[in-house]
Protein backbone atom coordinates (compact mmCIF):
# COMPACT_ATOMS: atom_id res chain seq x y z
CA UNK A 1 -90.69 -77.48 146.16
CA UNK A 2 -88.78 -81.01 146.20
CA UNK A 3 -91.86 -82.53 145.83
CA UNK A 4 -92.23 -80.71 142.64
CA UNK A 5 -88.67 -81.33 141.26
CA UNK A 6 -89.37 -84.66 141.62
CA UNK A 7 -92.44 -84.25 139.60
CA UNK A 8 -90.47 -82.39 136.75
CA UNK A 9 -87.63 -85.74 137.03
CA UNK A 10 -90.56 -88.16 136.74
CA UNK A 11 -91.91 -86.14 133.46
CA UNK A 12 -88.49 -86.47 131.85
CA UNK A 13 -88.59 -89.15 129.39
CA UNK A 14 -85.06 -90.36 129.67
CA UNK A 15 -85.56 -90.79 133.55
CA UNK A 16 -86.44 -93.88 135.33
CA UNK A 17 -89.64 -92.82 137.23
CA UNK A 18 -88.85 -92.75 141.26
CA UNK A 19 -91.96 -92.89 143.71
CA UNK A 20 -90.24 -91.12 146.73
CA UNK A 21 -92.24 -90.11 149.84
CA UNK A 22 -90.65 -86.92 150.65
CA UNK A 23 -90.17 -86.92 154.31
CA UNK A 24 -88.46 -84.31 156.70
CA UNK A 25 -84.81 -86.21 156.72
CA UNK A 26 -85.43 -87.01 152.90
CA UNK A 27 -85.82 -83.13 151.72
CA UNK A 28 -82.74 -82.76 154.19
CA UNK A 29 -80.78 -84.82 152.74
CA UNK A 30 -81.67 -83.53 149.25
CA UNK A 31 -80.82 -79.90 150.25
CA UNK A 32 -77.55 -81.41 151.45
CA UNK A 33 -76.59 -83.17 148.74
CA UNK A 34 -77.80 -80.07 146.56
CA UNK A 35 -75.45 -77.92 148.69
CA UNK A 36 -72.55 -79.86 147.94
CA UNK A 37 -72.78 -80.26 144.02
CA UNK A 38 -73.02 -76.59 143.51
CA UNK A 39 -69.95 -76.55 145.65
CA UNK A 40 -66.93 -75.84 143.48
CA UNK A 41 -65.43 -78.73 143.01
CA UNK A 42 -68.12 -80.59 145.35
CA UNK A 43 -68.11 -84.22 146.54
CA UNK A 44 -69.67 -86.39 148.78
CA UNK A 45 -69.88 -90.55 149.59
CA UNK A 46 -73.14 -91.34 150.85
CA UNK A 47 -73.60 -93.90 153.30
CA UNK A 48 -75.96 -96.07 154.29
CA UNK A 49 -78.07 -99.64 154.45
CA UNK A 50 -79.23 -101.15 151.13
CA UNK A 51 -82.74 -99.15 150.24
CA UNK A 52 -82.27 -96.37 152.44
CA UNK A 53 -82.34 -94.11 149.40
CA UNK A 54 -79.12 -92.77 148.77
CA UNK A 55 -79.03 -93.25 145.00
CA UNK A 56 -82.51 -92.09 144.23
CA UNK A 57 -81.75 -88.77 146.23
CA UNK A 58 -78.62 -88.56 144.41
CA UNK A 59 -80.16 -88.41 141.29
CA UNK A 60 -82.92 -86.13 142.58
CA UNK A 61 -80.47 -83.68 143.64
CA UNK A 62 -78.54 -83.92 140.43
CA UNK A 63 -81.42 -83.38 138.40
CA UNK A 64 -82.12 -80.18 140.66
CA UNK A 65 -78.45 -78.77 139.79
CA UNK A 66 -79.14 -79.67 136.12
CA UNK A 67 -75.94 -81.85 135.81
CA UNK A 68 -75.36 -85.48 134.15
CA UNK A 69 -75.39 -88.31 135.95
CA UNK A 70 -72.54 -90.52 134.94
CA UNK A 71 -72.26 -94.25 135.55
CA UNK A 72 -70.21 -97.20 134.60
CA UNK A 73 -71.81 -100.72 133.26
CA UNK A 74 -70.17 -103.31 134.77
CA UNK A 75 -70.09 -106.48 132.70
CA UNK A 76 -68.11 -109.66 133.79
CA UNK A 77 -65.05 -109.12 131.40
CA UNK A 78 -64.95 -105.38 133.24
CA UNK A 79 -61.66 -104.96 134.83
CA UNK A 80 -59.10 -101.81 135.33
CA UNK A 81 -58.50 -101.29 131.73
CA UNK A 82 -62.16 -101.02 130.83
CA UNK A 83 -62.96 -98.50 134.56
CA UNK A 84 -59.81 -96.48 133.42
CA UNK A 85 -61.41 -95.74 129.72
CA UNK A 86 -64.86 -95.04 131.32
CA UNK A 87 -62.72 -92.78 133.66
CA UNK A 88 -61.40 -91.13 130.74
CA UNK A 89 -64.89 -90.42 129.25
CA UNK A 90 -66.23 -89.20 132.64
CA UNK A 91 -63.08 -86.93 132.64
CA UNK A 92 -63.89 -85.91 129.00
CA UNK A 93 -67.55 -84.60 130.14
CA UNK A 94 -66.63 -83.19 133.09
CA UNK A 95 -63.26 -81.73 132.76
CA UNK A 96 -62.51 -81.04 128.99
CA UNK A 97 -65.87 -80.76 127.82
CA UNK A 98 -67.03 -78.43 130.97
CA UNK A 99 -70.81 -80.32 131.75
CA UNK A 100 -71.35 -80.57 135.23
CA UNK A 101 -71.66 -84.10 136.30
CA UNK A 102 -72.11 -86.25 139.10
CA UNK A 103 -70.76 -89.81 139.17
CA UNK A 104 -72.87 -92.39 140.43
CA UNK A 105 -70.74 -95.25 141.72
CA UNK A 106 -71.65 -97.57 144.37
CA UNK A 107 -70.06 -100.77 146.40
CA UNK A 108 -71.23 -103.50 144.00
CA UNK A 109 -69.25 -101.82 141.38
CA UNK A 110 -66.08 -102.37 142.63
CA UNK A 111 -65.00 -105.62 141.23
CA UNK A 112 -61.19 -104.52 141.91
CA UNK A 113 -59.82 -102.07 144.56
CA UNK A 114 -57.95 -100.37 142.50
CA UNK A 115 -61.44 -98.63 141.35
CA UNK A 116 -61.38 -96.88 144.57
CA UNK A 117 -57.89 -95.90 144.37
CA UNK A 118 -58.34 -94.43 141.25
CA UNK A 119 -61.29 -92.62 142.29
């Protein structure tokens, strides 16, 4: 059945074709991460070494839920005033306008602490 989803994600045209092997701790993971979105008001912070997947199972599992994925761009002029207004547009989406949506945000975006506080 994951293997399948993923199948269906790699069809999509606006997605960036993975090629997962999915293992035993992989679909786990996947089923966990599922669990959580359809939480109300679920969250999670992966964790792990560089390539170990988390991302690509992330958007796997968001894909399964039928959310957005929502991400910020950083540039080199980004800085707090530019992560608060994409903070406003991911509150927009998710909040005002009612789409479920996960937010994708990982350690090499956080060109300022206050990111994290904020999140």
């Amino acid at each position: 059945a994951t293997e399948d989803k993923l199948e269906d994600y790699n069809m999509e045209p606006k997605n960036i074709s993975m090629d997962l092997v999915m293992f035993d701790d992989a679909i786990r993971h996947v089923c966990r991460i599922v669990r959580i979105l359809r939480l109300s008001r679920g969250n999670a912070m992966l964790v792990g070494v560089g390539g170990s997947g988390r991302q690509s199972l992330a958007r796997l599992s968001t894909f399964i839920c039928e959310f957005r994925i929502f991400e910020i761009t950083i540039t080199k002029q980004y800085r707090m005033v530019e992560f608060h207004d994409d903070m406003k547009r991911l509150y927009m989406q998710a909040g005002v306008e009612g789409k479920p949506t996960t937010f994708l945000f990982n350690d090499t975006q956080i060109k300022d602490e206050g990111f994290l506080e904020d999140v």
